[in-house]
Protein backbone atom coordinates (compact mmCIF):
# COMPACT_ATOMS: atom_id res chain seq x y z
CA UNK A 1 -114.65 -64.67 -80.40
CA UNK A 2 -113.39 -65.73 -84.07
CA UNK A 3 -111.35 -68.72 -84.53
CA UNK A 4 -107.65 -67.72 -84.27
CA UNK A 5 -104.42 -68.84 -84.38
CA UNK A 6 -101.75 -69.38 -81.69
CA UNK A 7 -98.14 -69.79 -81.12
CA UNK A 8 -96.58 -71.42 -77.87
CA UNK A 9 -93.10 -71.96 -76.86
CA UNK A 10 -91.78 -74.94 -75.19
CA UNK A 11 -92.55 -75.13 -71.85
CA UNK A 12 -95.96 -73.24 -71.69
CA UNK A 13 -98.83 -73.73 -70.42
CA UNK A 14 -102.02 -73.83 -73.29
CA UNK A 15 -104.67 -74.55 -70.36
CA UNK A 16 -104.57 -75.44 -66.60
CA UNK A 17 -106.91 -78.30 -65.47
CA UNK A 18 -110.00 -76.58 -63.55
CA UNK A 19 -109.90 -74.02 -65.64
CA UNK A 20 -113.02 -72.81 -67.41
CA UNK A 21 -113.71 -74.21 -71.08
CA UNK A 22 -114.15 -71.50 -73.64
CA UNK A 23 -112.35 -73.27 -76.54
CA UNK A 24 -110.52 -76.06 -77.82
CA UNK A 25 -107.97 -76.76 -80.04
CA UNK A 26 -106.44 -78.33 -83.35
CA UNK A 27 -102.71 -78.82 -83.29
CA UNK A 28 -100.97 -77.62 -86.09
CA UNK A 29 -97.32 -77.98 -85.32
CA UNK A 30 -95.54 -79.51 -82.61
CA UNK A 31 -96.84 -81.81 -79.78
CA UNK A 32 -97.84 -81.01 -75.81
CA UNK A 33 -98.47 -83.43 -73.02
CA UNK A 34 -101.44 -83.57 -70.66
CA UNK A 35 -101.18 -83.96 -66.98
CA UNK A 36 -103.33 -84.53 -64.38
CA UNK A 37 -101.72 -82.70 -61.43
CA UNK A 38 -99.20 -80.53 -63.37
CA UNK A 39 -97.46 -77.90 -60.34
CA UNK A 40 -98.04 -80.41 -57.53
CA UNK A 41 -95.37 -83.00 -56.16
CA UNK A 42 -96.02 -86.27 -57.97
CA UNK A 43 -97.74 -84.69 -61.62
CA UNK A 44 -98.92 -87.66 -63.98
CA UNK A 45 -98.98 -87.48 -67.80
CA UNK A 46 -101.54 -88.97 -69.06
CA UNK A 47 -100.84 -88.44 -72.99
CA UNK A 48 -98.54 -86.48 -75.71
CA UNK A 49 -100.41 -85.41 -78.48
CA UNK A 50 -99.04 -84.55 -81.76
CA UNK A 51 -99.92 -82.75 -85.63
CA UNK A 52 -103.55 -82.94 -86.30
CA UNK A 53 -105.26 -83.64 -83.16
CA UNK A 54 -107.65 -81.96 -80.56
CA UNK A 55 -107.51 -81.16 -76.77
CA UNK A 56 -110.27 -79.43 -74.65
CA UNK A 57 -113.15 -80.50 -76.33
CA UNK A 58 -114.76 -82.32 -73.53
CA UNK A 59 -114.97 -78.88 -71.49
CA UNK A 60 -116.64 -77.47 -74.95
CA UNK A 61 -119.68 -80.81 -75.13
CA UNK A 62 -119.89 -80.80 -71.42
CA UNK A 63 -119.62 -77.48 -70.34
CA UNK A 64 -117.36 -78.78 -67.81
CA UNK A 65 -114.07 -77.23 -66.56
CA UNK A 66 -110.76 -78.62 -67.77
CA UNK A 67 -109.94 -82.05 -66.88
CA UNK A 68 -106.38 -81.42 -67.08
CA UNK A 69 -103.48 -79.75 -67.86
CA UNK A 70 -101.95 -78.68 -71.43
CA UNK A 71 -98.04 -78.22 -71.89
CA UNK A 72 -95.87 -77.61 -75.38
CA UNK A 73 -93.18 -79.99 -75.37
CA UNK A 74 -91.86 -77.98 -77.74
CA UNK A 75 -92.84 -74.45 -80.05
CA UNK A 76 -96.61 -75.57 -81.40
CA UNK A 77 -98.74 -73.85 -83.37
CA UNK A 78 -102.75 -74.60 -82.57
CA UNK A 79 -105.89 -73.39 -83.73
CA UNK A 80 -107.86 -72.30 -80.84
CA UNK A 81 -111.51 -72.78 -81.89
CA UNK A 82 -114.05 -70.75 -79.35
CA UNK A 83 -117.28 -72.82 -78.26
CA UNK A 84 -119.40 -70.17 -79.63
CA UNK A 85 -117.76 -71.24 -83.17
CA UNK A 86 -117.75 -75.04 -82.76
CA UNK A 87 -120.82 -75.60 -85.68
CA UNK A 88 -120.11 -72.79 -87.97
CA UNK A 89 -116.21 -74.87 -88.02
CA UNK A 90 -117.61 -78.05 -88.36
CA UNK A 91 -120.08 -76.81 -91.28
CA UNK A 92 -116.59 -74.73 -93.46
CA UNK A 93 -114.79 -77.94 -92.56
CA UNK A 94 -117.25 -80.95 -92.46
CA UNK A 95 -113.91 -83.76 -92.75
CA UNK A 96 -112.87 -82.55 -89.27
CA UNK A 97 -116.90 -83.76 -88.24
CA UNK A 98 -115.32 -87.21 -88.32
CA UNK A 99 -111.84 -86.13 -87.41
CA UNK A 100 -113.45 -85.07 -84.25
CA UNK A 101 -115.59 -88.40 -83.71
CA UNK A 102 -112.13 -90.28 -84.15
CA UNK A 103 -110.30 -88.09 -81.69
CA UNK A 104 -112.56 -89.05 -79.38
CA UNK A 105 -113.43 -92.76 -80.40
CA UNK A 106 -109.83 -93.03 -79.97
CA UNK A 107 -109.98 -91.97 -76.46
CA UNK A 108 -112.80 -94.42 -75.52
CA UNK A 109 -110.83 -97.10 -76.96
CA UNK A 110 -107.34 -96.46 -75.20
CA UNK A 111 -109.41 -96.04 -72.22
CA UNK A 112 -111.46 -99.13 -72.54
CA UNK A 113 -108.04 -100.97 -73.22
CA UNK A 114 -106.57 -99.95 -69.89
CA UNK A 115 -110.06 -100.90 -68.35
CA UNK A 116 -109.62 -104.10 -69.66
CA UNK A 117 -106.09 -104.60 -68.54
CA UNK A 118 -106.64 -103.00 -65.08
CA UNK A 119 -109.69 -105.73 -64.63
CA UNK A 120 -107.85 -108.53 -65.49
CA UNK A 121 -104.65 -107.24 -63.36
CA UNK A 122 -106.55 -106.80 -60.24
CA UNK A 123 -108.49 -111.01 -60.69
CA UNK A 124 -104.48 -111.80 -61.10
CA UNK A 125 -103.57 -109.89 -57.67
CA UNK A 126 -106.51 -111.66 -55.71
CA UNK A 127 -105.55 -114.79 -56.87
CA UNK A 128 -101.64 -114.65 -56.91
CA UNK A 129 -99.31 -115.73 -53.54
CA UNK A 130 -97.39 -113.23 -51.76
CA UNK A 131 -94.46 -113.91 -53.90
CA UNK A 132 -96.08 -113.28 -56.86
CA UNK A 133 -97.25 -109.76 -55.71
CA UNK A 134 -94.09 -108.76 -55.31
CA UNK A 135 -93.39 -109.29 -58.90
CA UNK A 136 -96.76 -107.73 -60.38
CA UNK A 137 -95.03 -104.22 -59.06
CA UNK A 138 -94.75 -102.48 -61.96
CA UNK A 139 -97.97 -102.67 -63.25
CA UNK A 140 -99.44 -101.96 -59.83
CA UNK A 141 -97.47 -99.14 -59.45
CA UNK A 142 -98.79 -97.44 -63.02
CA UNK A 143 -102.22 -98.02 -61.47
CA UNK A 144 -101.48 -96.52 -58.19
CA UNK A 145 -99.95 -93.44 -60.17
CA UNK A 146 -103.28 -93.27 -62.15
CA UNK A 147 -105.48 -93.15 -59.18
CA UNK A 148 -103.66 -90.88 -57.37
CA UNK A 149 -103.31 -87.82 -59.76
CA UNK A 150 -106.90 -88.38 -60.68
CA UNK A 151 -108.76 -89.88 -57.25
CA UNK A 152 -111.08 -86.26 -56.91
CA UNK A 153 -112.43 -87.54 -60.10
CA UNK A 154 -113.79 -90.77 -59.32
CA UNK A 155 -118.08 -89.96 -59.34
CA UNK A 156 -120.29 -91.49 -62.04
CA UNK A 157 -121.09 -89.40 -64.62
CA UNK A 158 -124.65 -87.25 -64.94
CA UNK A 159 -126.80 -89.51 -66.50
CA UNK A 160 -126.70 -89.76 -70.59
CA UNK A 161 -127.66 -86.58 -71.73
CA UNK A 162 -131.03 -85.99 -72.85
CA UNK A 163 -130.95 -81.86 -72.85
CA UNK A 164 -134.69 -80.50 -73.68
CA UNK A 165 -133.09 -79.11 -76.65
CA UNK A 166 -132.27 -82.52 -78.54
CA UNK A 167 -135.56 -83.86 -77.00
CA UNK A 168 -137.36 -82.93 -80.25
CA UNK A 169 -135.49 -85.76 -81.94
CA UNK A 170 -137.50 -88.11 -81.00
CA UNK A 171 -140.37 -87.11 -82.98
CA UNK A 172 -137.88 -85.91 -86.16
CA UNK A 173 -138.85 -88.11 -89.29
CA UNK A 174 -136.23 -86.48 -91.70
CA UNK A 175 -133.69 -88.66 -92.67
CA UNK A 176 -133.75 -92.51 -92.79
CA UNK A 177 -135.73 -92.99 -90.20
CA UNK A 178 -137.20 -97.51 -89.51
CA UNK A 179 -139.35 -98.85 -87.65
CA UNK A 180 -138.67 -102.78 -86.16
CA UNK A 181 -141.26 -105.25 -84.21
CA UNK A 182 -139.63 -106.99 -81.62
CA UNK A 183 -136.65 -109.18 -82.22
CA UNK A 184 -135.35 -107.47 -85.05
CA UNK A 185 -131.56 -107.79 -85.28
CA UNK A 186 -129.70 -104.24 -86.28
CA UNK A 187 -126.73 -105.98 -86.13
CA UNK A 188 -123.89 -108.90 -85.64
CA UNK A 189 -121.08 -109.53 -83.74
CA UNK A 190 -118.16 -109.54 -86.30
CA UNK A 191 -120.47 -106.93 -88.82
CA UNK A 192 -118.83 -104.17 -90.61
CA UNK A 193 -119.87 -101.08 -89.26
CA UNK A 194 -121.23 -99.19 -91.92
CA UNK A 195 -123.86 -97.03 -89.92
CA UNK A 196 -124.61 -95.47 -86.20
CA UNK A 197 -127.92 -95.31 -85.32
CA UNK A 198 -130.11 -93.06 -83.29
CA UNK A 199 -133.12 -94.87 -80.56
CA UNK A 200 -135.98 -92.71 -81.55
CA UNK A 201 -138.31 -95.16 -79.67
CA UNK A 202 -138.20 -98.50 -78.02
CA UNK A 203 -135.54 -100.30 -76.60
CA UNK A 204 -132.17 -101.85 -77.89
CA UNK A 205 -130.36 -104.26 -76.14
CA UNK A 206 -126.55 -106.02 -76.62
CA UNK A 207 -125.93 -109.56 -76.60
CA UNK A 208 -122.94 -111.21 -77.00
CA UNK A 209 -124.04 -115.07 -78.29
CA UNK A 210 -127.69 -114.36 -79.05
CA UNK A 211 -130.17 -117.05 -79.60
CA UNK A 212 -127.29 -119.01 -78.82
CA UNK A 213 -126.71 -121.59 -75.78
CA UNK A 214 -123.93 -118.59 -74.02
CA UNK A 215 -126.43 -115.82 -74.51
CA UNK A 216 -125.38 -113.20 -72.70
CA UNK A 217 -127.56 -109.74 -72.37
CA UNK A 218 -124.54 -107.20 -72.19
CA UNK A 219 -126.66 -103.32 -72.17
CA UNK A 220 -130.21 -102.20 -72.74
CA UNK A 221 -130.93 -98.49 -73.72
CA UNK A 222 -134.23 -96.55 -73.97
CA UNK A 223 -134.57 -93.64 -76.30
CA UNK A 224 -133.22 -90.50 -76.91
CA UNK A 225 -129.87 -92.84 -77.61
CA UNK A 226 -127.35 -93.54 -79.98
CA UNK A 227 -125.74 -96.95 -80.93
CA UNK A 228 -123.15 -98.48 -83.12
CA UNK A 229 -121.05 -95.09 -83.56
CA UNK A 230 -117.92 -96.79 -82.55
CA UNK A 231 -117.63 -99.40 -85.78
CA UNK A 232 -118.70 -96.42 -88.36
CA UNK A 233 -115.89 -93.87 -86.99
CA UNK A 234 -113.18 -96.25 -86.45
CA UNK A 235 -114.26 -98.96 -89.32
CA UNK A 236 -114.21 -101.67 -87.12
CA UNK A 237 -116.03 -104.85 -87.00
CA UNK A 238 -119.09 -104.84 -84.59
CA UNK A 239 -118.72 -105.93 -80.99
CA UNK A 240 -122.24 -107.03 -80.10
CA UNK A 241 -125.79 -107.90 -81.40
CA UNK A 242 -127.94 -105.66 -81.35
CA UNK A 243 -131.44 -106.34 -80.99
CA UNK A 244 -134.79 -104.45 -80.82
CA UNK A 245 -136.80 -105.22 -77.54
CA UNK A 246 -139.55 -103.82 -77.79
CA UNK A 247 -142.35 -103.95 -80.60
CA UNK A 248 -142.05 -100.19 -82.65
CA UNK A 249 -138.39 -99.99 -81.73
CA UNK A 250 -137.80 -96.35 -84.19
CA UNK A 251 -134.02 -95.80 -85.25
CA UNK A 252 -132.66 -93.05 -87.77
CA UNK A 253 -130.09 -94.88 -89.61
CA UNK A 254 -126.92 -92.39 -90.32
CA UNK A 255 -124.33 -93.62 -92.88
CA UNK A 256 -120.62 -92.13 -93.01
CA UNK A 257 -121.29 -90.31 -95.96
CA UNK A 258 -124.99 -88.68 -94.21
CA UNK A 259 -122.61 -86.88 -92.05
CA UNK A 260 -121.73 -83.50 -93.52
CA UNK A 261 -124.93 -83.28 -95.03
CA UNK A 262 -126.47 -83.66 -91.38
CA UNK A 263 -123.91 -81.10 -90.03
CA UNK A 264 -125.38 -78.80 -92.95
CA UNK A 265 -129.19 -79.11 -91.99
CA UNK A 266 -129.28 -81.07 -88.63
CA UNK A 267 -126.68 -80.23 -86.68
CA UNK A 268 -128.23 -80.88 -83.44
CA UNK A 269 -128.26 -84.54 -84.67
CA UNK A 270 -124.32 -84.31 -84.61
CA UNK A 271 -124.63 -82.55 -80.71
CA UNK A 272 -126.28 -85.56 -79.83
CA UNK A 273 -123.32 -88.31 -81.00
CA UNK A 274 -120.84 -85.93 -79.66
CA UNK A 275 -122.62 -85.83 -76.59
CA UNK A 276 -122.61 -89.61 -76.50
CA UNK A 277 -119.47 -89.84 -77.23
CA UNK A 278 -118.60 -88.16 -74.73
CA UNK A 279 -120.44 -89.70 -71.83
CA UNK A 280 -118.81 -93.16 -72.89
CA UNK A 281 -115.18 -91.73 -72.33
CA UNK A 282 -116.29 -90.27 -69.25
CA UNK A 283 -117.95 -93.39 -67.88
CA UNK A 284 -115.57 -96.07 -68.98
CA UNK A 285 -112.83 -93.60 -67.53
CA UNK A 286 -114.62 -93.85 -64.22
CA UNK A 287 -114.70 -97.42 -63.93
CA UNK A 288 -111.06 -97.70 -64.61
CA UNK A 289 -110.63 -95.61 -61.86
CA UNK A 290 -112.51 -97.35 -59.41
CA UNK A 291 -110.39 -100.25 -60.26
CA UNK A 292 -107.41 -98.06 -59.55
CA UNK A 293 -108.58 -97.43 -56.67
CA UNK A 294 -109.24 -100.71 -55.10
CA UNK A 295 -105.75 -102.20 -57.00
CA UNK A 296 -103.99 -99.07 -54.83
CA UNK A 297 -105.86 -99.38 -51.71
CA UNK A 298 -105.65 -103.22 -51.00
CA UNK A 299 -101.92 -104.27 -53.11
CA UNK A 300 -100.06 -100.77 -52.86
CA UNK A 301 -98.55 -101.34 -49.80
């Protein structure tokens, strides 16, 4: 299959969730909505898209079926982009590399926001009186919505991918590739984000507060991983410290502008932070769903 071209009217149907994931797109013109449940009684939309962004991706990293549904809310134009074709695009157009990363950085965030909201929502429901319930509805009833139009997809994740084809990574010494003893500090809370970094060997934990008196161990991860993607995509400040915890901790250090150069001679190197990415939305998108489900099972009546 080439990349091609395609024209919808309003109304249509681009992809149907559980469908299998050949391709994904770039919108051109127009915008669609997705919808967990489309063609059922109660359908949700989860998002409209509009001019520049992708949809179906996560079938293309994963391999995984569709996730949900695609619909033109009016004529759109996409660019349908085959999985067999996903590299040789990236490499002709290396400024959608990080176009791509921000698509689905953007995701995690959103995500990680409603997380975050759905948390504190349910601490206020177990501590609020009766009366108070009753006024809490609304958001309640968003959260029941959300669980119900996506409850068959509430199972953690396969573990973060480490596919015997990426394995060889840890061993790679081209680029700008460190090696830290113990202790070593990669990076700051507040930091800006200037590079991601791939665990070659070692381990790297997240504190918030470290070497402080509220020192708080947040993550650890072992290698074949990849850290600190978030800040360099989006340009935001870093979240946590991050902290080598083991002596011979070995990190490849990737800056922005390392990233269509890597594309050109290492793309397997980009696999693996899409692949990351992509396990993070999928994760933090099951925890938020877990706390959908216990807000709809114990306040929804």
């Amino acid at each position: 299959m080439a990349i091609v071209e395609k024209s919808f009217n309003q109304g249509d149907i681009i992809f149907k969730e559980g469908d299998e994931g050949k391709s994904f797109y770039q919108l051109l013109k127009g915008k669609v909505a997705v919808y967990a449940d489309y063609g059922k009684d109660d359908p949700f939309r989860l998002a409209v898209l509009e001019k520049g962004e992708f949809f179906g991706e996560m079938a293309i990293i994963e391999e995984s079926p569709r996730s949900a549904t695609i619909i033109a809310m009016s004529p759109v134009k996409v660019r349908e982009i085959p999985d067999n074709e996903l590299y040789s695009f990236l490499k002709k157009e290396p400024e959608q590399i990080i176009n791509l990363m921000k698509h689905i950085a953007g995701r995690i965030t959103s995500m990680t926001n409603d997380y975050m909201d759905s948390k504190a929502l349910l601490k206020e429901l177990k501590e609020a009186e009766a009366s108070k319930k009753k006024s809490l509805f609304s958001k309640i009833k968003k959260h029941i919505d959300t669980y119900q139009s996506n409850k068959n997809k509430i199972e953690a994740p396969e573990p973060e991918p480490q596919y015997e084809s990426l394995e060889a990574l840890k061993s790679d010494t081209s680029g700008n590739t460190e090696t830290f003893t113990r202790g070593k500090i990669f990076f700051k809370s507040g930091d800006v984000g200037k590079s991601l970094y791939i665990l070659k060997k070692g381990t790297v934990a997240f504190y918030s507060d470290y070497h402080k008196k509220d020192e708080v161990k947040k993550a650890e991860i072992n290698a074949l991983a990849v850290f600190g993607e978030m800040s360099l995509i989006d340009e935001q400040n870093r979240v946590f410290d991050a902290v080598a915890e083991s002596d011979e901790t070995t990190v490849e250090v990737i800056y922005r502008e390392d990233i269509e150069s890597i594309m050109e001679h290492y793309p397997e190197k980009i696999d693996l932070i899409f692949r990351h990415l992509s396990f993070t939305l999928r994760s933090i998108t099951v925890d938020f769903l877990k706390i959908c489900k216990e807000i709809t099972e114990n306040y929804g009546n």
